[in-house]
C-alpha atoms as a PDB file:
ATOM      1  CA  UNK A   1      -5.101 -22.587 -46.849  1.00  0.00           C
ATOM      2  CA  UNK A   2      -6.969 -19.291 -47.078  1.00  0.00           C
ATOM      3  CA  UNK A   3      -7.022 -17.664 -50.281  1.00  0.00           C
ATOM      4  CA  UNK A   4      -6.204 -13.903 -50.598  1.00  0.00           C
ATOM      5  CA  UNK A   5     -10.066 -13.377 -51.540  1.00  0.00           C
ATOM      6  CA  UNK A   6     -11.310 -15.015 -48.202  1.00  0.00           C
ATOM      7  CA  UNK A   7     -10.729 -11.903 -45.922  1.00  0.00           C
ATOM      8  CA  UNK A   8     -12.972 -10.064 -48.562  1.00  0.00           C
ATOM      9  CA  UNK A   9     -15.458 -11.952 -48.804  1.00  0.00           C
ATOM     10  CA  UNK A  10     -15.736 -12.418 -45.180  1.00  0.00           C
ATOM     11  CA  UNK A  11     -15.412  -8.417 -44.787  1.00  0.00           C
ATOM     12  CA  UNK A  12     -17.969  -8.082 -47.321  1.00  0.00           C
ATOM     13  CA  UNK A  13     -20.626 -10.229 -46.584  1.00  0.00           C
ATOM     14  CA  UNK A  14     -20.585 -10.926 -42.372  1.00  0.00           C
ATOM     15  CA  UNK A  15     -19.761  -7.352 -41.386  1.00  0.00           C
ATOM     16  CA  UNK A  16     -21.448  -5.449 -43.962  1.00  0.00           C
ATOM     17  CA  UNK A  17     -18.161  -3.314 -44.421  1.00  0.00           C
ATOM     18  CA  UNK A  18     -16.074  -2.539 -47.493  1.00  0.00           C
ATOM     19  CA  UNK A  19     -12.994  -0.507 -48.494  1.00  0.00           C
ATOM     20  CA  UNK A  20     -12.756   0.091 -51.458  1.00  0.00           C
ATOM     21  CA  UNK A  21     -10.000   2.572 -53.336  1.00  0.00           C
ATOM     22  CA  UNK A  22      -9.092   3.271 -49.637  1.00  0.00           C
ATOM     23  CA  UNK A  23     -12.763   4.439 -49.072  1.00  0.00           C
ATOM     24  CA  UNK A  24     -14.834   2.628 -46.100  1.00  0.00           C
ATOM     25  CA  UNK A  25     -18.246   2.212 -48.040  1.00  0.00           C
ATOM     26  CA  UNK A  26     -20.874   0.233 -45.862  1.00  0.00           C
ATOM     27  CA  UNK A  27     -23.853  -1.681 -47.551  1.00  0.00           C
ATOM     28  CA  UNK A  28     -26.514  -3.483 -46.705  1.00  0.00           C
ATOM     29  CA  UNK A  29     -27.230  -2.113 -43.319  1.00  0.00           C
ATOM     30  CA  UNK A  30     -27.697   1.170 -44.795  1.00  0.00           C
ATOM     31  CA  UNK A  31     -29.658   0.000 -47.748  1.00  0.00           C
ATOM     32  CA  UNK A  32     -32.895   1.756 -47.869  1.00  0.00           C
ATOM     33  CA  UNK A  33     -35.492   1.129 -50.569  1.00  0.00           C
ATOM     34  CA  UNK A  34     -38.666   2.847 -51.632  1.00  0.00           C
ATOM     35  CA  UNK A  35     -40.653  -0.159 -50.102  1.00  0.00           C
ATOM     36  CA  UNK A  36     -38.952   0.646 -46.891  1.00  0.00           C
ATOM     37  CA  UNK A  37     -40.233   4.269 -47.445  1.00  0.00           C
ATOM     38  CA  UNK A  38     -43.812   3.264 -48.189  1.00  0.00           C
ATOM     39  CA  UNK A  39     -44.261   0.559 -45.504  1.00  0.00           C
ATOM     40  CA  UNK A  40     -43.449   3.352 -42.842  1.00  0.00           C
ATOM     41  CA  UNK A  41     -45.466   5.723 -44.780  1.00  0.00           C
ATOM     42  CA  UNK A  42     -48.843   3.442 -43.702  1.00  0.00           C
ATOM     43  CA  UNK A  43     -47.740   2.698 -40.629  1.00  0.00           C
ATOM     44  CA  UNK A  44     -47.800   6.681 -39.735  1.00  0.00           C
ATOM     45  CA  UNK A  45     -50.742   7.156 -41.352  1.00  0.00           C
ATOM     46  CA  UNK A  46     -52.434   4.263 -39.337  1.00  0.00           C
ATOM     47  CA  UNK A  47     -50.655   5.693 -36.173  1.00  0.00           C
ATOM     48  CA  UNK A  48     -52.125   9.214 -37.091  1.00  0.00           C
ATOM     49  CA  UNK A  49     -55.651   7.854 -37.670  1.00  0.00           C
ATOM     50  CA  UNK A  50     -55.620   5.478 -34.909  1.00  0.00           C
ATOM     51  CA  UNK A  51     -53.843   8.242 -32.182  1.00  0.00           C
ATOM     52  CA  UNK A  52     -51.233   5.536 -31.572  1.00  0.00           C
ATOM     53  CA  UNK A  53     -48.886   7.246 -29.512  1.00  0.00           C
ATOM     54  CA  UNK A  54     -46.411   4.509 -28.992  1.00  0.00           C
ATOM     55  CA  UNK A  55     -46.028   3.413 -32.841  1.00  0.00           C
ATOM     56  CA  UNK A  56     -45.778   7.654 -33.817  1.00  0.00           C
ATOM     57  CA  UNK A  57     -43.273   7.276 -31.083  1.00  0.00           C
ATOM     58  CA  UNK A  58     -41.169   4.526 -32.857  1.00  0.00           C
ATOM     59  CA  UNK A  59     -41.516   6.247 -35.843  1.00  0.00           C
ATOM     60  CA  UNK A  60     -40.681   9.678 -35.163  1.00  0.00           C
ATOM     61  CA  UNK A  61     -37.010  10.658 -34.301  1.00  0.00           C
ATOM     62  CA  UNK A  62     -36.264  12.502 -31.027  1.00  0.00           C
ATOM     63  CA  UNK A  63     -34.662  15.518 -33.033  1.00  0.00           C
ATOM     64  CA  UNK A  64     -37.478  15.431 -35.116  1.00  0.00           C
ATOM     65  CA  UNK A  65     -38.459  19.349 -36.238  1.00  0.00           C
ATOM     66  CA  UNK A  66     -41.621  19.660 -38.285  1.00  0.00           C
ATOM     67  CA  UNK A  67     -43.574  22.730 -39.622  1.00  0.00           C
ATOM     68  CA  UNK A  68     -46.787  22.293 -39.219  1.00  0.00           C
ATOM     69  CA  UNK A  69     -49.235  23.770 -41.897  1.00  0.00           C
ATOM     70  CA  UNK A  70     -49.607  27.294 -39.314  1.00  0.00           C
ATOM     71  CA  UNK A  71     -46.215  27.607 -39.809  1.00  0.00           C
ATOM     72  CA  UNK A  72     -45.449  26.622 -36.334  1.00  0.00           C
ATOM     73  CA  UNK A  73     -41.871  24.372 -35.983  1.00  0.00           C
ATOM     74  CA  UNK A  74     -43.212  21.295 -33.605  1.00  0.00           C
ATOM     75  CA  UNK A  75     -40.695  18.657 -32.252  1.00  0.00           C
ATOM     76  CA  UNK A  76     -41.436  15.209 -31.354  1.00  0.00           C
ATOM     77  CA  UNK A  77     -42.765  15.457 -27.980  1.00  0.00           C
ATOM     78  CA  UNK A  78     -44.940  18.798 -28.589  1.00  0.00           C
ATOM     79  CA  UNK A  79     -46.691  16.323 -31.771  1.00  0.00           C
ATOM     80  CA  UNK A  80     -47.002  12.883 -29.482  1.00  0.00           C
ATOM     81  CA  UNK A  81     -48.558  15.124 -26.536  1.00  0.00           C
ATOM     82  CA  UNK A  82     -51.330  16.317 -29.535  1.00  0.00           C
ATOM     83  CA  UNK A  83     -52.130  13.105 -29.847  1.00  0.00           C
ATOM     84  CA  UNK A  84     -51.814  12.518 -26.103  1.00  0.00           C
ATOM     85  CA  UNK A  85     -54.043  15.066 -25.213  1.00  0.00           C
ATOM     86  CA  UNK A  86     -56.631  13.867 -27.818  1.00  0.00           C
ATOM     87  CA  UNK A  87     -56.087  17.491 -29.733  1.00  0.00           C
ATOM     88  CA  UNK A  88     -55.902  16.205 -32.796  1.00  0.00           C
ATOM     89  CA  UNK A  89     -58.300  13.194 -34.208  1.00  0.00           C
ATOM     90  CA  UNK A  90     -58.331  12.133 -37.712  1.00  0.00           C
ATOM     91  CA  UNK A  91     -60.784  10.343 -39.606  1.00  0.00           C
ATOM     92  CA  UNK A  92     -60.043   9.978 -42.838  1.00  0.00           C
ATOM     93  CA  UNK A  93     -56.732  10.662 -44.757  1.00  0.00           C
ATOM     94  CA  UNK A  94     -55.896  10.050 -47.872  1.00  0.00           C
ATOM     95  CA  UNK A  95     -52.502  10.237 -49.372  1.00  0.00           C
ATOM     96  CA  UNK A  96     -51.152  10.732 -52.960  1.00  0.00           C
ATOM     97  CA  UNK A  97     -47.190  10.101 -53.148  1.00  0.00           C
ATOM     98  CA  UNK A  98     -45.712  12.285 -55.486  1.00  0.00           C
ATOM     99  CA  UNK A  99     -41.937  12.122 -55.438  1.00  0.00           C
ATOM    100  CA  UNK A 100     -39.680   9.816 -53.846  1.00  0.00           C
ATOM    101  CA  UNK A 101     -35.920  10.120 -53.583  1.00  0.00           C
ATOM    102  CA  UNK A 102     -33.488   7.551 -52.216  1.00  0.00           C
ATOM    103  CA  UNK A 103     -30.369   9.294 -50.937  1.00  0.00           C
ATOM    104  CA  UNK A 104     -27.989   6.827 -49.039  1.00  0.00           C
ATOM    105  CA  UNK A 105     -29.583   5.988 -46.057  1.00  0.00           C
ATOM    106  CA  UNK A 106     -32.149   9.139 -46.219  1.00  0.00           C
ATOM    107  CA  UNK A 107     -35.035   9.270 -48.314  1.00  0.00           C
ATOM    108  CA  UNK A 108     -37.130  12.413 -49.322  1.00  0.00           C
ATOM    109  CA  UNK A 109     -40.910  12.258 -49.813  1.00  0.00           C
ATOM    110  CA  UNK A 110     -42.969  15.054 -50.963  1.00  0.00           C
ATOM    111  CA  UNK A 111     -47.034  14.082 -50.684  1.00  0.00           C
ATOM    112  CA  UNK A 112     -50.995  15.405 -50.811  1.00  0.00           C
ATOM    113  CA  UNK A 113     -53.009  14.279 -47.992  1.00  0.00           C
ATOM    114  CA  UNK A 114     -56.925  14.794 -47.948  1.00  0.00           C
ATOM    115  CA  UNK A 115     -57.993  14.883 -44.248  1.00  0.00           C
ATOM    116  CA  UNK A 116     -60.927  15.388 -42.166  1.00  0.00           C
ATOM    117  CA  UNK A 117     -60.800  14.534 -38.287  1.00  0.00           C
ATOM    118  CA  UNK A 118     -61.354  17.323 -35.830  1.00  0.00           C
ATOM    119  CA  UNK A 119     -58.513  19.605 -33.490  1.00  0.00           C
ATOM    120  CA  UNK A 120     -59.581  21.100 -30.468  1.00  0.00           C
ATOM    121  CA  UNK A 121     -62.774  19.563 -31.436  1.00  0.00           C
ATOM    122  CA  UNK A 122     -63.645  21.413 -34.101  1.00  0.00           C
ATOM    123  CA  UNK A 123     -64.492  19.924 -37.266  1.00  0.00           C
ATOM    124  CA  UNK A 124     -62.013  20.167 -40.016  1.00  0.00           C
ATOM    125  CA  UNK A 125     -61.421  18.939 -43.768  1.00  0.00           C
ATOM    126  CA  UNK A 126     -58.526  19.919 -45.578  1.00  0.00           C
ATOM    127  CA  UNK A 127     -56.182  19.163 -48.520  1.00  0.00           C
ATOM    128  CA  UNK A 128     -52.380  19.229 -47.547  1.00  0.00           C
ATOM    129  CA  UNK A 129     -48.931  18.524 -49.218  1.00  0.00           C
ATOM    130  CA  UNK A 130     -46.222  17.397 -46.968  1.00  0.00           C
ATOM    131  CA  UNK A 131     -42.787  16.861 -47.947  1.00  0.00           C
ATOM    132  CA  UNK A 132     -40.999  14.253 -44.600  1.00  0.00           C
ATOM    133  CA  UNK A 133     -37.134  13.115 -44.564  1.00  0.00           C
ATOM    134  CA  UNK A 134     -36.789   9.697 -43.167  1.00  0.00           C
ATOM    135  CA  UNK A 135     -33.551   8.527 -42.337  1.00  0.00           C
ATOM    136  CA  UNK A 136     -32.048   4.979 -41.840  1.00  0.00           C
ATOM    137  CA  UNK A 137     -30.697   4.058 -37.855  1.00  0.00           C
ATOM    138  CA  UNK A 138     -29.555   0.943 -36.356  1.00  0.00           C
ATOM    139  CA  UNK A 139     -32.869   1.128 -34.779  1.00  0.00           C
ATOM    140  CA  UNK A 140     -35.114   1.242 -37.615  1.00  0.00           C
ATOM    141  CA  UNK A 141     -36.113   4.211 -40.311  1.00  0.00           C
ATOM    142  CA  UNK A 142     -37.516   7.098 -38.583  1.00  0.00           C
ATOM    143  CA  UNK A 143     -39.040  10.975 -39.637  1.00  0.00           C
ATOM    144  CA  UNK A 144     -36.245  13.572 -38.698  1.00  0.00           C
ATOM    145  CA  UNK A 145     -38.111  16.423 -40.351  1.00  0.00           C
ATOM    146  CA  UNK A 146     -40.636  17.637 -42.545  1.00  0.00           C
ATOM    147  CA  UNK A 147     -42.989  20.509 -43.389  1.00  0.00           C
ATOM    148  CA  UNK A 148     -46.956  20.562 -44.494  1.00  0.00           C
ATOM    149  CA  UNK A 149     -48.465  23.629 -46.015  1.00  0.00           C
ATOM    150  CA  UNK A 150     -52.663  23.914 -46.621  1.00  0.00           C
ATOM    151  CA  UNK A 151     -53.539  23.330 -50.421  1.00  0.00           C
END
């Protein structure tokens, strides 16, 4: 016989899903940590330096809007074909995390980034802070937005 707690524990630990107080609340899927945050952190950064187009690809959401430090807004595609085109190269970037906020399945980052590469082959080297939102989907944590001002 089945005891009254069964269905709840099933619920609760093989399809992620609980009610609670009449609430749906769903965990673990959603769980996002800072770790999470920090892994994808170096992978762009190693996609940036390396002008991996299919990795920034993964990582950056197809609604992604970013200001870029000229104040122009940029979506995904207008970023990748930068890197596409060979536009931008970077050679060395160094980044300083300063805040980190978990919110649900979001997380808010706010950053300094030396970098020196060149764009439109001229020679730059620059100190930046960026502040990117990731956000949590079924198909893995991705950048939905962000902005980077010259510091």
């Amino acid at each position: 016989m089945k005891s009254i707690y069964a269905d709840y524990y099933i619920n609760l630990f093989y399809k992620n899903n609980l009610h609670y107080g009449g609430k749906h609340i769903q965990i673990m899927d959603n769980v996002i940590t800072e770790n999470n945050i920090l892994e994808q952190e170096n992978k762009l950064y190693s996609a940036i330096k390396e002008g991996n187009v299919p990795l920034l690809d993964e990582l950056l959401h197809n609604d992604l809007l970013f200001i870029v430090p000229s104040g122009e807004v940029i979506t995904k595609e207008i970023d990748l074909d930068t890197y596409r085109a060979g536009t931008l190269k970077v050679e060395e970037l160094l980044s300083k995390v300063e805040n980190l906020n978990i919110i649900d399945d979001m997380a808010v980052i706010t950053l300094t980034m030396k970098m020196k590469g060149k764009f439109n082959s001229e020679s730059f080297e620059a100190d930046y802070r960026y502040i990117r939102f990731w956000k949590k989907f079924d198909n893995g944590i991705k950048v939905v937005g962000g902005s980077g001002v010259a510091i």
